[in-house]
Protein backbone atom coordinates (compact mmCIF):
# COMPACT_ATOMS: atom_id res chain seq x y z
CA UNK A 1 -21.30 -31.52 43.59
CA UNK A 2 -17.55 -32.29 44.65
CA UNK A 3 -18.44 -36.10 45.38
CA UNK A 4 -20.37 -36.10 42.05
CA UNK A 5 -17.91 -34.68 39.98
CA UNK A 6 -14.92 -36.98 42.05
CA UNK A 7 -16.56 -39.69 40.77
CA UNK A 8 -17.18 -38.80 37.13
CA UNK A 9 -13.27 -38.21 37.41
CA UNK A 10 -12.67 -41.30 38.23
CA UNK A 11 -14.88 -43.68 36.05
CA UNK A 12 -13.52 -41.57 33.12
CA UNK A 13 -9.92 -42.31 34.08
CA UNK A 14 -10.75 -45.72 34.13
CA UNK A 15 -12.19 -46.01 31.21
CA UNK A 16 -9.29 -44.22 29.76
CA UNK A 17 -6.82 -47.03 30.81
CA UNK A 18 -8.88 -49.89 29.79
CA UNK A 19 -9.19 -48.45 26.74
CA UNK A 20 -5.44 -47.52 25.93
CA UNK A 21 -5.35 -51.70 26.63
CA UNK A 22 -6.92 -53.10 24.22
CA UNK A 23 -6.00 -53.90 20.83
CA UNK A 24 -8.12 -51.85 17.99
CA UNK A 25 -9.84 -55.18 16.72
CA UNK A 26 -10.85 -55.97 20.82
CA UNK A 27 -11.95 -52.47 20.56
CA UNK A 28 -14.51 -52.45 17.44
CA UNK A 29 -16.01 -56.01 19.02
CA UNK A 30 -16.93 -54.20 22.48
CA UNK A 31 -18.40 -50.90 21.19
CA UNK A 32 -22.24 -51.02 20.80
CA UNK A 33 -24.60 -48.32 20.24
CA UNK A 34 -28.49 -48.32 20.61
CA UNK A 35 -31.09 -46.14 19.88
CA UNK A 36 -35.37 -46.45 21.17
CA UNK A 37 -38.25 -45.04 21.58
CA UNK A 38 -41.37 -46.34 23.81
CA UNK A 39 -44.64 -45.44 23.69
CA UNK A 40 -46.74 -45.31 27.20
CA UNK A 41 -50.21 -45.19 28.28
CA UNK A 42 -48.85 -43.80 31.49
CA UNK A 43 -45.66 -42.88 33.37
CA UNK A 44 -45.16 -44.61 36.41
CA UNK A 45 -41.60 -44.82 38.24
CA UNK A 46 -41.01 -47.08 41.14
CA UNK A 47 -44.29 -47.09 42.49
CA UNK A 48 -45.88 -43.45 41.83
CA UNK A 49 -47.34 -41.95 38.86
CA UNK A 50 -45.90 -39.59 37.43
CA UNK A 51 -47.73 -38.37 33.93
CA UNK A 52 -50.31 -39.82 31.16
CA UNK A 53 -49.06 -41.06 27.71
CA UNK A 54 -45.31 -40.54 26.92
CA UNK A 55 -42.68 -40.49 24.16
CA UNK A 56 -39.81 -42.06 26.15
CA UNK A 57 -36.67 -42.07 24.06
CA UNK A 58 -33.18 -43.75 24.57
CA UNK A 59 -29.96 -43.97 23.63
CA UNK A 60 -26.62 -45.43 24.73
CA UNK A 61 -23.21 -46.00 23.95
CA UNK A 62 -21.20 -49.03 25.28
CA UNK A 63 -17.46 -49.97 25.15
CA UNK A 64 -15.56 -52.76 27.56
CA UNK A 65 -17.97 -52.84 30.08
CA UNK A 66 -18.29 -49.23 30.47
CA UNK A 67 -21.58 -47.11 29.30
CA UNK A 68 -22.96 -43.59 28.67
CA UNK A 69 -26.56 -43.16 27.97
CA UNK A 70 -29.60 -40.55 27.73
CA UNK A 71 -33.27 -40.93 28.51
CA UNK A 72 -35.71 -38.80 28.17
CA UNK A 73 -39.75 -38.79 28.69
CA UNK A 74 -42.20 -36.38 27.29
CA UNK A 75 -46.07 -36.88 27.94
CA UNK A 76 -48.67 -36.19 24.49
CA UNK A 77 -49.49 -33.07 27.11
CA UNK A 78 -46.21 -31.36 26.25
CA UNK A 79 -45.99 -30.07 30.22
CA UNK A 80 -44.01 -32.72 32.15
CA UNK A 81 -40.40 -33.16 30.57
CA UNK A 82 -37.44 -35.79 31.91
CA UNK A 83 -34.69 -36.20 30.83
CA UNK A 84 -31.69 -38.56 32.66
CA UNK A 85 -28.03 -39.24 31.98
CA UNK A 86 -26.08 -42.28 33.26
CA UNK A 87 -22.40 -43.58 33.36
CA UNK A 88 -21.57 -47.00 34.53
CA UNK A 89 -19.45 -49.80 34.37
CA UNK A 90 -20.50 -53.77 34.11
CA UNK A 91 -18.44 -56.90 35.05
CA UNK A 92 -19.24 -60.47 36.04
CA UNK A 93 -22.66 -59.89 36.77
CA UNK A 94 -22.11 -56.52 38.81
CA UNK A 95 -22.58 -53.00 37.64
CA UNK A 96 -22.58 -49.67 39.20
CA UNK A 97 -24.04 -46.38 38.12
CA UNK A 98 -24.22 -42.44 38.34
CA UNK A 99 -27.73 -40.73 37.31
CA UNK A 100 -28.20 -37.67 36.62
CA UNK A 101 -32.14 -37.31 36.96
CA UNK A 102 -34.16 -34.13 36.15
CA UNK A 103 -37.78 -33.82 35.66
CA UNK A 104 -38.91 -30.39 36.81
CA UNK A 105 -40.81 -29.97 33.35
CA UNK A 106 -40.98 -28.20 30.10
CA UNK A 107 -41.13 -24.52 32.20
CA UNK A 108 -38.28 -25.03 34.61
CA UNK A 109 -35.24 -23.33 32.57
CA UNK A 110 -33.55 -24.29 35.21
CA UNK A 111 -31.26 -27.33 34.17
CA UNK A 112 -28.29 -25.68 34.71
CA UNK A 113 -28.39 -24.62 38.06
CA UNK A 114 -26.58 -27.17 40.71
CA UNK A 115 -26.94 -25.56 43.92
CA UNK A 116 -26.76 -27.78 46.62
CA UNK A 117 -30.40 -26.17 47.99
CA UNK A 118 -31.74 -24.79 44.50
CA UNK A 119 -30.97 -27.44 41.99
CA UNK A 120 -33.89 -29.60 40.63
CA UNK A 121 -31.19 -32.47 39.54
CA UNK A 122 -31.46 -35.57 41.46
CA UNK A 123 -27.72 -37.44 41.77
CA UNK A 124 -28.13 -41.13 42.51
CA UNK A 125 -25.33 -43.85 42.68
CA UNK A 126 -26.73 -47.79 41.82
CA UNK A 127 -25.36 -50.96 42.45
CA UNK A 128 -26.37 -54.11 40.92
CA UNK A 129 -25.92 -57.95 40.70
CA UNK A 130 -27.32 -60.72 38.80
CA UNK A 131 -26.92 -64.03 40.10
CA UNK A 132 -25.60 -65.97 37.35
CA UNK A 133 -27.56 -69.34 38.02
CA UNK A 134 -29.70 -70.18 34.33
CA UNK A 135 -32.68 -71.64 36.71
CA UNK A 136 -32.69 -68.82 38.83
CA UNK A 137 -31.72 -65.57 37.31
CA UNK A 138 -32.13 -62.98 40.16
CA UNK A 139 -31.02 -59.43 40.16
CA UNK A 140 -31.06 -57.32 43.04
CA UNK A 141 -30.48 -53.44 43.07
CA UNK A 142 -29.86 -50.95 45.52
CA UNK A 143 -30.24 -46.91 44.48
CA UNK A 144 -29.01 -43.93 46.58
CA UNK A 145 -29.51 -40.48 46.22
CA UNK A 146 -26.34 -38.80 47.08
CA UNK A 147 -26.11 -34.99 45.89
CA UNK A 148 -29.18 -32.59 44.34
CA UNK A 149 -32.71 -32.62 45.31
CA UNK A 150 -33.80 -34.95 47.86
CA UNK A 151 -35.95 -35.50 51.37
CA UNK A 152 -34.82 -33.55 54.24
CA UNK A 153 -34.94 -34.48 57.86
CA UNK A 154 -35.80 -32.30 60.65
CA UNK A 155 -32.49 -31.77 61.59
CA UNK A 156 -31.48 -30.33 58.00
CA UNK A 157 -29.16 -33.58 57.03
CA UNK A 158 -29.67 -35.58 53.88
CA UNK A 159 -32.40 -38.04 53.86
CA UNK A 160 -30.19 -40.24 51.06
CA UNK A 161 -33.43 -41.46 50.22
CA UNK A 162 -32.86 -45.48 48.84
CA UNK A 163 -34.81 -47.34 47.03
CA UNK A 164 -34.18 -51.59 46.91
CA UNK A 165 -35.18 -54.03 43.91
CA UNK A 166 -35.21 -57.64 43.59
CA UNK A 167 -36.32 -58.81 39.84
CA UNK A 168 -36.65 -62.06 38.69
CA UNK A 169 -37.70 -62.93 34.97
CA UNK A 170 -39.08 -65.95 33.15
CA UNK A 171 -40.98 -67.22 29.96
CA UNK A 172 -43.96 -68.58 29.32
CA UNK A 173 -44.27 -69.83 26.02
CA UNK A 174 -42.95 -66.85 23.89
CA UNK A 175 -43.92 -64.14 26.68
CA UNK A 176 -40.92 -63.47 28.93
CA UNK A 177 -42.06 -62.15 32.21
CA UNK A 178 -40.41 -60.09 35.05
CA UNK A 179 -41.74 -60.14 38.78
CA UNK A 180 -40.25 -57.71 40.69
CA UNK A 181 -40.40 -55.76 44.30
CA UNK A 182 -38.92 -52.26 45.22
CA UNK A 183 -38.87 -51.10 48.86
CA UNK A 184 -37.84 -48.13 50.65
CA UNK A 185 -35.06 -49.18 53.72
CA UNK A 186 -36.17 -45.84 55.76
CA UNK A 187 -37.64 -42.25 55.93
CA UNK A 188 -37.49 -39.77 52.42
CA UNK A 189 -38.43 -39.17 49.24
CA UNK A 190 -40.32 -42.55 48.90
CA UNK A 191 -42.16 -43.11 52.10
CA UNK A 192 -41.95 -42.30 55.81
CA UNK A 193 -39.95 -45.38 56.44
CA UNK A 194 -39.26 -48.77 55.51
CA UNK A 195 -42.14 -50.03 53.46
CA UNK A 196 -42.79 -52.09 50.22
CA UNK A 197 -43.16 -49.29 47.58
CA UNK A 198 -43.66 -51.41 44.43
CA UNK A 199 -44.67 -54.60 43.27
CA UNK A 200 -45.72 -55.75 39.86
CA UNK A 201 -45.10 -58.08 37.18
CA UNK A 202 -44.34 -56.79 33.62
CA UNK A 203 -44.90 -59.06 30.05
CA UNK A 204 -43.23 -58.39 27.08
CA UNK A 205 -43.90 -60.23 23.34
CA UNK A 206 -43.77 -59.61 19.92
CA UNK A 207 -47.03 -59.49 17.65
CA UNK A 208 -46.33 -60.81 14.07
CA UNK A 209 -48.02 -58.63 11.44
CA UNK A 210 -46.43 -59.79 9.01
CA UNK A 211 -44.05 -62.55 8.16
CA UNK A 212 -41.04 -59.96 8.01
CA UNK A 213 -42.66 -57.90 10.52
CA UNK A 214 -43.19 -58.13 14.44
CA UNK A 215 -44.34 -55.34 16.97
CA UNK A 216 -42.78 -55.51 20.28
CA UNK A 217 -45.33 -54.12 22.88
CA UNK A 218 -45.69 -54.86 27.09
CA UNK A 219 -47.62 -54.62 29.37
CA UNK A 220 -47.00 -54.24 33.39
CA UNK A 221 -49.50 -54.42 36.07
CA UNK A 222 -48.01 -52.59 39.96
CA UNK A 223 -49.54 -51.65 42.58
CA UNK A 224 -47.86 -49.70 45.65
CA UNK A 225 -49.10 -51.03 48.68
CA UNK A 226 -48.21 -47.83 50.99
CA UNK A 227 -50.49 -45.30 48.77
CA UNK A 228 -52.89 -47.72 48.37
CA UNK A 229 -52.64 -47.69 44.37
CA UNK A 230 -52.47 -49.87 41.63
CA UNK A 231 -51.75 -49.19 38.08
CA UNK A 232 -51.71 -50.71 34.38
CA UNK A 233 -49.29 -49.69 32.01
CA UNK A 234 -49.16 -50.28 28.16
CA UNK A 235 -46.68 -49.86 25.97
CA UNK A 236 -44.76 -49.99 22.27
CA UNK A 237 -40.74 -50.54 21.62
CA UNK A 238 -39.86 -48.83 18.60
């Protein structure tokens, strides 16, 4: 919890002096707020499932690169319950992140314990980069867990159980498209070493109902090729 809240310190600080630098116009042009809701025929997170039909709800503030934002999932069945917090900072392409995941469900009441051997919160620190070519726009991500809940090795030490993505997205006609591969680089929470995890292609496009109106929905088919599974998921953007 020391690294995580190091960190935090950190990031906030800053975010404190970039802020103090710019001028208050600069500073109204770089704040952005968002608000969503998806609905889901199914949960599934880098390669597993994880519950049927969801409510998954976002939020996020933005200013000068730097970002704060909540996500949360909640299945029709009321049990299962998520919900995530991130900070993080973009520039040129790059961006790094702190998550704070936790998804022990609607009868954990146990959110607020952080105990290095007790908590239920997962900690993981994310770095990514987007190549900026316009013909080939790939992104490639690399996710750690560092603190909370994670795999444990025989020994007792950390598993820091990883989990690598490389996503590249394109258009056809007025779908835009997203290929993309996650693998684990060694033994924990994932898999019992290094193995492709995930790999599926996702479709996004907007259905005109009227000619003032347009539903956004997607659709992404996966399959994980180490549990032998395969999976279609459906979905709405409010």
């Amino acid at each position: 919890m020391k690294k995580m809240y190091i960190i935090t310190c950190l990031l906030l600080v800053a975010f404190s002096i970039q802020a103090q630098e710019q001028t208050q116009e600069q500073k109204e042009d770089q704040v952005s707020f968002d608000l969503g809701a998806d609905l889901v025929s199914s949960y599934v997170w880098r390669g597993a499932y994880q519950t049927s039909a969801s409510v998954q709800a976002s939020m996020g503030l933005s200013i000068a690169g730097f970002s704060l934002s909540a996500w949360g999932s909640v299945p029709f069945s009321g049990i299962a319950k998520e919900v995530d917090f991130t900070i993080g900072y973009e520039v040129a392409g790059f961006s790094v992140a702190i998550t704070d995941y936790w998804w022990a469900g609607e009868d954990a009441y146990k959110y607020f314990t952080y105990d290095a051997r007790q908590t239920e919160h997962h900690f993981e620190g994310s770095l990514s980069y987007s190549l900026p070519v316009e013909k080939f726009p790939l992104a490639l991500s690399w996710n750690t867990l560092f603190a909370g809940e994670d795999y444990y090795k025989a020994d007792g030490k950390r598993a820091y159980s990883s989990y690598v993505t490389a996503a590249y997205p394109f258009k056809i006609k007025s779908t835009g498209l997203e290929a993309e591969i996650g693998i684990t680089p060694w033994k924990g929470m994932y898999a019992d070493g290094f193995t492709v995890v995930s790999v599926g292609i996702k479709a996004r496009k907007e259905i005109r109902i009227t000619d003032g109106f347009s539903l956004p929905v997607f659709g992404q088919v996966l399959a994980n090729p180490k549990s032998q599974d395969v999976f279609f998921v459906f979905g709405l953007s409010l």
